[in-house]
C-alpha atoms as a PDB file:
ATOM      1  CA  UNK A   1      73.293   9.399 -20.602  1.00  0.00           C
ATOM      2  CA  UNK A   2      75.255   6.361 -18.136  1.00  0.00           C
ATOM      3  CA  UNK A   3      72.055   5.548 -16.999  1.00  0.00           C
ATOM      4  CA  UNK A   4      70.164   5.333 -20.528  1.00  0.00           C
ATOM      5  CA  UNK A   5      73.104   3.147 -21.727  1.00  0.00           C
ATOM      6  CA  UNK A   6      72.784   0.585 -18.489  1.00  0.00           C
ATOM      7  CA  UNK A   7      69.084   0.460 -18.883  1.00  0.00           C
ATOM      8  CA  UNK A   8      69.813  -1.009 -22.274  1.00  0.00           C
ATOM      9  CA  UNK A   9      71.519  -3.746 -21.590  1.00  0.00           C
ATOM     10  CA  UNK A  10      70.493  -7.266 -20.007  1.00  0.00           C
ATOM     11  CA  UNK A  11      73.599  -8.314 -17.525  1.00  0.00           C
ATOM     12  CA  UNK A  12      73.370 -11.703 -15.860  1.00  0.00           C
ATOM     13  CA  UNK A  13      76.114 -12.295 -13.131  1.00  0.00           C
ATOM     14  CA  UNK A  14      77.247 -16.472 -12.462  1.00  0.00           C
ATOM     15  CA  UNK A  15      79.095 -17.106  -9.678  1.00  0.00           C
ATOM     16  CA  UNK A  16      80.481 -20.830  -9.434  1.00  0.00           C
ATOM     17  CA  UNK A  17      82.249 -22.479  -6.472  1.00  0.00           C
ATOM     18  CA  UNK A  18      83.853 -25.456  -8.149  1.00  0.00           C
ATOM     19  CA  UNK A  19      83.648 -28.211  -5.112  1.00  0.00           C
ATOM     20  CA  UNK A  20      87.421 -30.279  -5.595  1.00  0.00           C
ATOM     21  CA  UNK A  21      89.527 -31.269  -2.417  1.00  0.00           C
ATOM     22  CA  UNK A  22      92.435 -29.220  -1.234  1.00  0.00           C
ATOM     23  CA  UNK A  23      95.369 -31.558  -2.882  1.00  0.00           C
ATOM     24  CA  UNK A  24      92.647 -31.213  -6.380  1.00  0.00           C
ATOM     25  CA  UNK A  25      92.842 -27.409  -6.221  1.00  0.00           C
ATOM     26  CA  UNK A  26      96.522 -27.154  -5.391  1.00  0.00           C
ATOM     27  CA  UNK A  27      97.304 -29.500  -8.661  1.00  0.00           C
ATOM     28  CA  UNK A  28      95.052 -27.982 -10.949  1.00  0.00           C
ATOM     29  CA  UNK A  29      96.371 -24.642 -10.141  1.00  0.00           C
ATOM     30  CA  UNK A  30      99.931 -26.032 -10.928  1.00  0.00           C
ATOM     31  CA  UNK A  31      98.916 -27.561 -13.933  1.00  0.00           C
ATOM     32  CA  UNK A  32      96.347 -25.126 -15.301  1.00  0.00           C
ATOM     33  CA  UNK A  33      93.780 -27.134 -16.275  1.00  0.00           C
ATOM     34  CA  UNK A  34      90.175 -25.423 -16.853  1.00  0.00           C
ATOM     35  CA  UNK A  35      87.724 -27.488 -15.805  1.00  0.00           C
ATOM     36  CA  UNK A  36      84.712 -27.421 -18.815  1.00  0.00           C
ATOM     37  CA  UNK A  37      81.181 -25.867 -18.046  1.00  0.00           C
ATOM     38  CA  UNK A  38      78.691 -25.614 -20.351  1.00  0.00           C
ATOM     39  CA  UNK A  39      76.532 -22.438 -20.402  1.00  0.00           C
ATOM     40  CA  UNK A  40      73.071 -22.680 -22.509  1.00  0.00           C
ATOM     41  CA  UNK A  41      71.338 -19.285 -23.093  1.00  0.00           C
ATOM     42  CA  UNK A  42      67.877 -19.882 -24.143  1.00  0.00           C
ATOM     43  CA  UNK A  43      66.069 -17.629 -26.074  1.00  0.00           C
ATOM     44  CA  UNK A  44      63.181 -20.001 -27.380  1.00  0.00           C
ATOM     45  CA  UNK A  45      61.393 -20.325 -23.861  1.00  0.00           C
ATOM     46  CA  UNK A  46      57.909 -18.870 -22.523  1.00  0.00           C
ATOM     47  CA  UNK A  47      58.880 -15.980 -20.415  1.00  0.00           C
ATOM     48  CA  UNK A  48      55.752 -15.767 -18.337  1.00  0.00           C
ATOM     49  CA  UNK A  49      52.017 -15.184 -19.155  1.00  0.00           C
ATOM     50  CA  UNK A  50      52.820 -12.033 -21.351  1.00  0.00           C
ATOM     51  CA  UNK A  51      54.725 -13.135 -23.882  1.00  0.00           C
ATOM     52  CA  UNK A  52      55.932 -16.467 -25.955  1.00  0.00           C
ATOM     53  CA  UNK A  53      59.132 -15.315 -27.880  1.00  0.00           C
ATOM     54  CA  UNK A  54      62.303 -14.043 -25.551  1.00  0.00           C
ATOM     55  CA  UNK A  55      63.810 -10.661 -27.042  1.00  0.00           C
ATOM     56  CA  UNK A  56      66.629  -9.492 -24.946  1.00  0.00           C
ATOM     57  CA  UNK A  57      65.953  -5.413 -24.347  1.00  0.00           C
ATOM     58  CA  UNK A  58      69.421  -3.976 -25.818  1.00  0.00           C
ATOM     59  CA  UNK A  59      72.714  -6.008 -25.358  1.00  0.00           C
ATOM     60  CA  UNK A  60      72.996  -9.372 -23.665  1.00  0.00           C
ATOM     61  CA  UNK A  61      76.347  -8.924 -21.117  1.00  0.00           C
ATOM     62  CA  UNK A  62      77.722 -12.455 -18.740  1.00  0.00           C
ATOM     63  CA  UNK A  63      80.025 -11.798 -16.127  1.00  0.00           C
ATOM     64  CA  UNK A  64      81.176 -15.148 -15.106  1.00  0.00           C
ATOM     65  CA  UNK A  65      83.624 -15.737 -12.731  1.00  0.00           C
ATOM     66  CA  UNK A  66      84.456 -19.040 -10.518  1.00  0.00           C
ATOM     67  CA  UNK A  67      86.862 -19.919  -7.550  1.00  0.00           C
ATOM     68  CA  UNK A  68      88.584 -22.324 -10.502  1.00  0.00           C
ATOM     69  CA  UNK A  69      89.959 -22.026 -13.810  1.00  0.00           C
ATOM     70  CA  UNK A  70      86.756 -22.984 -16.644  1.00  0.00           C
ATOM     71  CA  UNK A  71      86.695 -23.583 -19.967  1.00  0.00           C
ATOM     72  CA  UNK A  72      83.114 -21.940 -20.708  1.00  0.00           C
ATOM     73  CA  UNK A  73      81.672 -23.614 -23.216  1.00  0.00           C
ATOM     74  CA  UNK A  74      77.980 -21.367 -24.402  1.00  0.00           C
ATOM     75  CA  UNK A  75      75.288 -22.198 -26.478  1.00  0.00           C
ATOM     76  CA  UNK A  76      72.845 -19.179 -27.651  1.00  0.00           C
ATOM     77  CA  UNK A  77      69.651 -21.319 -28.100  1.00  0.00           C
ATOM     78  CA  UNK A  78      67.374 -18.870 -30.386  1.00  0.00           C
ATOM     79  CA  UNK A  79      63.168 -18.876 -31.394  1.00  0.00           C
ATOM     80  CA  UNK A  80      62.208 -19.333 -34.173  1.00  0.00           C
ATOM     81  CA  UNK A  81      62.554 -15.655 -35.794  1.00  0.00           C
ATOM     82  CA  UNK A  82      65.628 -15.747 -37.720  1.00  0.00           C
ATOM     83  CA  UNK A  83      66.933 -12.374 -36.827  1.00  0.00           C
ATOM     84  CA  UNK A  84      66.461 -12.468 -33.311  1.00  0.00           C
ATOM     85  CA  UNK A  85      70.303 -13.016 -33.286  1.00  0.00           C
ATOM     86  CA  UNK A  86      71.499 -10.620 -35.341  1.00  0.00           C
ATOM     87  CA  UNK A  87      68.995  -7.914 -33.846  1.00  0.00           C
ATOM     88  CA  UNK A  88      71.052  -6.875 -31.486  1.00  0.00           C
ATOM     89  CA  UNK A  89      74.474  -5.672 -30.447  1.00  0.00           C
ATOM     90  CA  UNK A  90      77.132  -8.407 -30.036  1.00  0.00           C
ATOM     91  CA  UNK A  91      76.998  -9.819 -26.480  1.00  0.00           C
ATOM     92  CA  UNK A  92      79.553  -8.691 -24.018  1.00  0.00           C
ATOM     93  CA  UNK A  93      81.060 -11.934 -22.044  1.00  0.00           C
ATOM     94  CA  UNK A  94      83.566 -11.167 -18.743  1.00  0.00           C
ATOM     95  CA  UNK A  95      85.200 -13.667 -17.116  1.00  0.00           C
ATOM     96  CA  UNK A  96      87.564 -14.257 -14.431  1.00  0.00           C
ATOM     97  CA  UNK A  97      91.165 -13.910 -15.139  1.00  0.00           C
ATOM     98  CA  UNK A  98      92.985 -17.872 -16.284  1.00  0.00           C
ATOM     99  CA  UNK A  99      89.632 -19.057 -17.721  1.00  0.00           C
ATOM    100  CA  UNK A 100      88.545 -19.236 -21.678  1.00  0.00           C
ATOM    101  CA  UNK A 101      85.217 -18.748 -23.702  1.00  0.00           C
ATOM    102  CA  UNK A 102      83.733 -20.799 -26.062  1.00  0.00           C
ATOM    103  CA  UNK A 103      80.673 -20.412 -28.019  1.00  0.00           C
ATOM    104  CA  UNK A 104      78.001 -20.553 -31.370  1.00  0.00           C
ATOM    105  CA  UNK A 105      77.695 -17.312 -31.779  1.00  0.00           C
ATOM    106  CA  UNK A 106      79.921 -13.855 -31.788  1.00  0.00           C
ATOM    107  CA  UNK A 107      80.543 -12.051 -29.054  1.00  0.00           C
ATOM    108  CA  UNK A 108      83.327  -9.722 -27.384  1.00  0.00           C
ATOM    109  CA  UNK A 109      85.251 -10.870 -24.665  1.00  0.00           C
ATOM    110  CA  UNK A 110      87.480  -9.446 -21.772  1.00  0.00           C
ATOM    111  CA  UNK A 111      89.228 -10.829 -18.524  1.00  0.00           C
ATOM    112  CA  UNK A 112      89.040  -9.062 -14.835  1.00  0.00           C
ATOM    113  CA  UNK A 113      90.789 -10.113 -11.962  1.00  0.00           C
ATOM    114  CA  UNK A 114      88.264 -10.209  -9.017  1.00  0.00           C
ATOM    115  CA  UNK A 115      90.068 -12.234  -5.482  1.00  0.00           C
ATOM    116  CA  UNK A 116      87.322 -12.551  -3.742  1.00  0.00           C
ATOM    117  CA  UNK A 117      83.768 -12.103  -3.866  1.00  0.00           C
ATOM    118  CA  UNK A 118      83.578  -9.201  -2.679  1.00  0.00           C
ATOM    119  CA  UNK A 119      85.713  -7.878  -4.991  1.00  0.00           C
ATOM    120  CA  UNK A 120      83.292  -9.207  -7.619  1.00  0.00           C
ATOM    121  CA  UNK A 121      80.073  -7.189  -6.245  1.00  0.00           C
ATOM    122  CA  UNK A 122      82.250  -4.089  -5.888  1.00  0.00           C
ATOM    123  CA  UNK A 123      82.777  -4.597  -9.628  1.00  0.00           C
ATOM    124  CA  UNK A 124      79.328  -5.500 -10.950  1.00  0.00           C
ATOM    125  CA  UNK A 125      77.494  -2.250  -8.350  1.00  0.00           C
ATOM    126  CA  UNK A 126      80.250  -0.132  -9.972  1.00  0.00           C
ATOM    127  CA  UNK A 127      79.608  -1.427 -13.530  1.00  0.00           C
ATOM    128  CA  UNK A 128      76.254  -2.670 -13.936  1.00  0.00           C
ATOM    129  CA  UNK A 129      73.809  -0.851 -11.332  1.00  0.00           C
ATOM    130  CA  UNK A 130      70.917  -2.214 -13.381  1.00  0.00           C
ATOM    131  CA  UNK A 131      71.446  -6.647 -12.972  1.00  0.00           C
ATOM    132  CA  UNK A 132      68.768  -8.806 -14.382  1.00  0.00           C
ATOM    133  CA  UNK A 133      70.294 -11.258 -12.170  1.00  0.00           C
ATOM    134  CA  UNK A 134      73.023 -12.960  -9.960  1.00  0.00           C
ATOM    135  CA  UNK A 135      73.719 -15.738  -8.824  1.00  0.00           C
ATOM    136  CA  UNK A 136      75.871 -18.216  -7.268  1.00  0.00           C
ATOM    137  CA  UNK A 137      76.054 -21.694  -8.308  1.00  0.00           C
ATOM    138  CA  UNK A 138      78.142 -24.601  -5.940  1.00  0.00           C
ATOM    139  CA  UNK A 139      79.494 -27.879  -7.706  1.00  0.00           C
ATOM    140  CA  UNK A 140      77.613 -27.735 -11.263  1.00  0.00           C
ATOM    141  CA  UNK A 141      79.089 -28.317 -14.545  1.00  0.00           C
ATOM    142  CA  UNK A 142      75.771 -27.507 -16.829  1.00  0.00           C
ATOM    143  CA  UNK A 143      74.127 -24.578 -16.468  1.00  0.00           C
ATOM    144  CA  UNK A 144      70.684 -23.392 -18.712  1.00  0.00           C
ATOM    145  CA  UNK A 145      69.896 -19.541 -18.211  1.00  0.00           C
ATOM    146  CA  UNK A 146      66.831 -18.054 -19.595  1.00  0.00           C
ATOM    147  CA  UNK A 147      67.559 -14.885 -21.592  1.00  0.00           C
ATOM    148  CA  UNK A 148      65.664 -11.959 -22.341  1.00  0.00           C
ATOM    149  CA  UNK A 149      62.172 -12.754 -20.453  1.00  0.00           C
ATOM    150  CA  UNK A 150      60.226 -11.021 -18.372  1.00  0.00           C
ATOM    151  CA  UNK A 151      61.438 -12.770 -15.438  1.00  0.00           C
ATOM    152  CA  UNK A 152      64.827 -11.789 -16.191  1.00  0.00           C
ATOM    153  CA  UNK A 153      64.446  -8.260 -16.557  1.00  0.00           C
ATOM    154  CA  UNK A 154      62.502  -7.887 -13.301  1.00  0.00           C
ATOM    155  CA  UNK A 155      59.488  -6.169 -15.272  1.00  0.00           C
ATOM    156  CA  UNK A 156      56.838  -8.306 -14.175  1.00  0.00           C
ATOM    157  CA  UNK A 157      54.725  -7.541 -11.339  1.00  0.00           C
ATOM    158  CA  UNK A 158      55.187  -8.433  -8.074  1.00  0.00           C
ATOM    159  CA  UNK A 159      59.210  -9.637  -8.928  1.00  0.00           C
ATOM    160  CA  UNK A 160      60.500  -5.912  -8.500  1.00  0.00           C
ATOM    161  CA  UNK A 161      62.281  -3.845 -10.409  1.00  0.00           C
ATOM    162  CA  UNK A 162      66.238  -4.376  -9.004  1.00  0.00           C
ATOM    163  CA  UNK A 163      68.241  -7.192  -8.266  1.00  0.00           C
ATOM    164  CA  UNK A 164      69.461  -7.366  -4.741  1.00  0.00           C
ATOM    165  CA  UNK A 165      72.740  -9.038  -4.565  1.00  0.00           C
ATOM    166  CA  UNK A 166      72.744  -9.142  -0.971  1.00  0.00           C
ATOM    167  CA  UNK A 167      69.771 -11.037  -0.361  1.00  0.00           C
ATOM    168  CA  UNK A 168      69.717 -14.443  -1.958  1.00  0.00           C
ATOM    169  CA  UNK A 169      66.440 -16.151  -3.102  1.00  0.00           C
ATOM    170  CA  UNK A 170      66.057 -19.601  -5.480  1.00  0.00           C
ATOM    171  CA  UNK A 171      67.278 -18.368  -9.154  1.00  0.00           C
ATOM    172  CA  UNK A 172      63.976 -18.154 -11.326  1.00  0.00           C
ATOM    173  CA  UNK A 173      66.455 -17.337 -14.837  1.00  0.00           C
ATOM    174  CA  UNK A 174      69.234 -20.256 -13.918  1.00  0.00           C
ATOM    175  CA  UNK A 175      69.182 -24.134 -13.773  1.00  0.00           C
ATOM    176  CA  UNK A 176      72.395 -25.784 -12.776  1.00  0.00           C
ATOM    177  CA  UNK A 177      73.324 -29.287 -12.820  1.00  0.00           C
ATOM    178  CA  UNK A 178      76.326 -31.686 -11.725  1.00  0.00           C
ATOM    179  CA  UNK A 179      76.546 -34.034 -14.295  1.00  0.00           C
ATOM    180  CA  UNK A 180      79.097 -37.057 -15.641  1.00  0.00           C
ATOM    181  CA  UNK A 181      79.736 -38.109 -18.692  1.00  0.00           C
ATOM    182  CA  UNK A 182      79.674 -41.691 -19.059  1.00  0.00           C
ATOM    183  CA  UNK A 183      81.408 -44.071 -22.023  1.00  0.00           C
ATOM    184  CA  UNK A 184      79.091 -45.058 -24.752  1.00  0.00           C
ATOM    185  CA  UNK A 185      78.883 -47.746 -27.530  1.00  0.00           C
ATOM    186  CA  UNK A 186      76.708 -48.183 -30.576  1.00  0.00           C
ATOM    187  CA  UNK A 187      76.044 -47.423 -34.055  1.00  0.00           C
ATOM    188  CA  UNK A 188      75.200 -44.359 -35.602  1.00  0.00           C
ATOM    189  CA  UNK A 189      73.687 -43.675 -39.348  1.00  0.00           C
ATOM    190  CA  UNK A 190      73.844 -40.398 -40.502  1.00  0.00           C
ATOM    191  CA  UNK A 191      71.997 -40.949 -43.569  1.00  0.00           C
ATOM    192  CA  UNK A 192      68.962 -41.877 -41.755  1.00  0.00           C
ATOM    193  CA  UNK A 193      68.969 -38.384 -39.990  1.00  0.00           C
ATOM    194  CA  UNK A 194      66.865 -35.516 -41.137  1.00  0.00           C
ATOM    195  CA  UNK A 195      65.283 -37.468 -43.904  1.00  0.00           C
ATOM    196  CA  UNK A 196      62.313 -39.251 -42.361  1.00  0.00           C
ATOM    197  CA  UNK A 197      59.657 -37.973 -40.601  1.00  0.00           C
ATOM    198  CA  UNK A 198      61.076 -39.184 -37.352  1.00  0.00           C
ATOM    199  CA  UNK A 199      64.234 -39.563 -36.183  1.00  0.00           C
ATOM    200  CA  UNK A 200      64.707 -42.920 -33.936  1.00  0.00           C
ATOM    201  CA  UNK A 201      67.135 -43.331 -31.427  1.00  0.00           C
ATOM    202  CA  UNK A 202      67.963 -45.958 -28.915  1.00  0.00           C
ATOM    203  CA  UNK A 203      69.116 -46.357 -25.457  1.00  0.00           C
ATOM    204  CA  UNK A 204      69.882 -48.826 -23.453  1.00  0.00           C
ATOM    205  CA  UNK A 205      71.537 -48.308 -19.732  1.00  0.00           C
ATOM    206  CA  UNK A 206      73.035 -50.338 -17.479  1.00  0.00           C
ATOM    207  CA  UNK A 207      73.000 -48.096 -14.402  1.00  0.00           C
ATOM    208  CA  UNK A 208      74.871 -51.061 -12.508  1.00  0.00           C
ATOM    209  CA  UNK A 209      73.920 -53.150  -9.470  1.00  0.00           C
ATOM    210  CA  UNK A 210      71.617 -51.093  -7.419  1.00  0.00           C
ATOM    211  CA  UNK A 211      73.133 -52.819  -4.037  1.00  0.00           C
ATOM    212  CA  UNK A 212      76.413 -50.918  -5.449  1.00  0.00           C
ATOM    213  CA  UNK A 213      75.159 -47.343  -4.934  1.00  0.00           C
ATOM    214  CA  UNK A 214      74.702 -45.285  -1.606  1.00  0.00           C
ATOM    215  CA  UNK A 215      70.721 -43.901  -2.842  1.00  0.00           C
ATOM    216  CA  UNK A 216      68.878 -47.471  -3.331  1.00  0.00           C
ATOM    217  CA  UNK A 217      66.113 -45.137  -5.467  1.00  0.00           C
ATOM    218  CA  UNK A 218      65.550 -44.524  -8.714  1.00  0.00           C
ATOM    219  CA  UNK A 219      68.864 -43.085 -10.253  1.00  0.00           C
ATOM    220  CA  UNK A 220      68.726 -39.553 -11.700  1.00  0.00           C
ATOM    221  CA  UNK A 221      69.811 -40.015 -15.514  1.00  0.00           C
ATOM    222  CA  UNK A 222      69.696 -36.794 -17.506  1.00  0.00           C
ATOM    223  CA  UNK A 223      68.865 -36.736 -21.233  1.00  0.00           C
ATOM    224  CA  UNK A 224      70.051 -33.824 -23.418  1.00  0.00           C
ATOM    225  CA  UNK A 225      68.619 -32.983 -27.031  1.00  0.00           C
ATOM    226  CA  UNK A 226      71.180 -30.528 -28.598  1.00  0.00           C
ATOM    227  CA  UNK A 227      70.625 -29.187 -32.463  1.00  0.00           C
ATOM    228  CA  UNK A 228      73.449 -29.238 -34.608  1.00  0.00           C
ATOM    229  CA  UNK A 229      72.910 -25.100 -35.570  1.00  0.00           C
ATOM    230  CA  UNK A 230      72.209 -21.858 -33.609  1.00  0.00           C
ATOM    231  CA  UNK A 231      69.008 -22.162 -35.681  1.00  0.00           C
ATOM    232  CA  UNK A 232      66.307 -24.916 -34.344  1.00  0.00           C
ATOM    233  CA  UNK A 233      66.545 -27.864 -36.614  1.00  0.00           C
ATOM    234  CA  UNK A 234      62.586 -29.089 -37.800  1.00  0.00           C
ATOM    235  CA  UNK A 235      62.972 -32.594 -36.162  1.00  0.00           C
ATOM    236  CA  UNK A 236      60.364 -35.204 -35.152  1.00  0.00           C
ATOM    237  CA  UNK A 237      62.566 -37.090 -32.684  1.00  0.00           C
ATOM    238  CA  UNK A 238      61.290 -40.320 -31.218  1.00  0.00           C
ATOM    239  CA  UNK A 239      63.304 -41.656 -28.031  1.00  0.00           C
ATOM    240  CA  UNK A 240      63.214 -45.363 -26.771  1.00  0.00           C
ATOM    241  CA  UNK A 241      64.713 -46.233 -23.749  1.00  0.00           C
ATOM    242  CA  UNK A 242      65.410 -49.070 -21.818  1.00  0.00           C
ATOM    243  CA  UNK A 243      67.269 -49.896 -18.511  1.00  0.00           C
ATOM    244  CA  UNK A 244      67.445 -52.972 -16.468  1.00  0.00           C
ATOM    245  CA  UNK A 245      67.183 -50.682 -12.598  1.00  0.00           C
ATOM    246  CA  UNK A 246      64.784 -47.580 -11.984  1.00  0.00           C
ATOM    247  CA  UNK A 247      65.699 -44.762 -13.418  1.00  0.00           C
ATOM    248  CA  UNK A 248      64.316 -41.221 -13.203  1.00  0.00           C
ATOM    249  CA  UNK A 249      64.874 -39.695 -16.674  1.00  0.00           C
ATOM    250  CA  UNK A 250      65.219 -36.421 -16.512  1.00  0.00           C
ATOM    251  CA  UNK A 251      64.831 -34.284 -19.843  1.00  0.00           C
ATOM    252  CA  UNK A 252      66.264 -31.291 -21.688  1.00  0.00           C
ATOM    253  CA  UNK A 253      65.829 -30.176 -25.412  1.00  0.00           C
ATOM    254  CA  UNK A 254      67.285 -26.854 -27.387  1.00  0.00           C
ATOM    255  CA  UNK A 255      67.444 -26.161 -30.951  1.00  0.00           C
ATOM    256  CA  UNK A 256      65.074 -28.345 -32.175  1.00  0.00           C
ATOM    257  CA  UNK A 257      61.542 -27.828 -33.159  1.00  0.00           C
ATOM    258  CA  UNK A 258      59.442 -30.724 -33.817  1.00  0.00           C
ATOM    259  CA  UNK A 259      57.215 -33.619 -31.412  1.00  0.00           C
ATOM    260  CA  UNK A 260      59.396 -35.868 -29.141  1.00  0.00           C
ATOM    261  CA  UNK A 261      58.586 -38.833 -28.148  1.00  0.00           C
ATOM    262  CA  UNK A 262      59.576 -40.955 -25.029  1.00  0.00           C
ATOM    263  CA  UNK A 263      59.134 -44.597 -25.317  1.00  0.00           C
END
């Protein structure tokens, strides 16, 4: 009966080494300050040759833990079919003890204390024999995990059918990123939003003087399209953008569903 209840449930394991200095760590520990990380689920994705909408087979569970406090901050990104999030049981999210949870959606929550990492795989082979993945993550603050594909669940051929935590290979399911927020300034109309057939929006950069920064090439910029609801918003989006050095522009996009343009 264990076993039937594990094989119905999708568990994804994050492990994050948060990269500050020594006089950093000892601060924040004082001070209790999570650090923010933003965790996007994505549903809405192509899992693989076999299939075009993501369905996660019986309930979603995170355990998340990091060698610093985090303020988790997730984002269920969902398809198109409207009841693909109320389908199934409410996700299961367990994090390491100190750190909080954040997120669009409803879901049950608990803390566990785990001091090392070994501590942690003790816990998750006790708990969740059946992993559709793990993974450890060093130094990222953004993190997009595909949920409820093929991939994931380790049904497709040639992938295997178990998740060895002891032997490491690049994630297929998880994207990370290191990325800083930068001031902005501009106008913004809201009532010109939604009500034409595409929305406009324009960027200009000034990555500063390129003599200024250690990598002479093209700097890495990422640009993030977030809808406003769990549901994808029916946008046309059209993006200009300008900068004065090279830039690589690097793109992301959830919850909408619509063309994009890059000018």
């Amino acid at each position: 009966m264990a076993q039937d209840v594990q094989h119905k449930q999708e568990v994804h394991v994050i492990m994050l080494h948060i990269v500050t200095s020594s006089s950093r760590i000892s601060h924040d520990a004082r001070s209790q300050t999570p650090s923010p990380v933003k965790l996007s689920m994505n549903f809405n994705h192509d899992g693989g040759g076999n299939e075009s909408n993501a369905e996660v087979l019986g309930r979603l569970v995170l355990v998340l833990n990091s060698n610093h406090l985090v303020a988790w901050q997730l984002v269920a990104n969902y398809d198109d079919k409207e009841d693909t999030k109320d389908s199934s049981p409410q996700p299961l999210i367990v994090v390491s003890e100190g750190s909080t949870v954040e997120g669009n959606f409803n879901f049950n929550f608990s803390h566990k204390i785990w001091p090392n990492k070994k501590a942690l795989q003790r816990y998750v082979r006790r708990e969740y024999p059946r992993l559709a993945s793990y993974t450890e993550v060093k130094g990222a603050n953004h993190m997009e995990l595909k949920v409820g594909s093929i991939m994931s669940t380790g049904q497709n051929l040639g992938f295997g059918t178990e998740c060895n935590i002891d032997s490491l290979t690049e994630s297929r399911v998880l994207t990370a990123y290191s990325t800083v927020q930068i001031k902005t300034e501009g106008c913004f109309n809201e009532d010109y939003i939604g009500d034409n057939e595409v929305d406009v929006y324009v960027v200009e950069l000034d990555a500063g003087a390129k003599g200024n920064r250690p990598n002479r090439g093209p700097l890495p910029v990422l640009v993030q399209l977030q809808g406003d609801s769990v549901s994808p918003v029916p946008r046309n989006v059209t993006l200009v953008l300008k900068s004065h050095q090279p830039i690589r522009w690097q793109f992301g996009a959830n919850g909408i569903n619509g063309n994009i343009v890059v000018v």
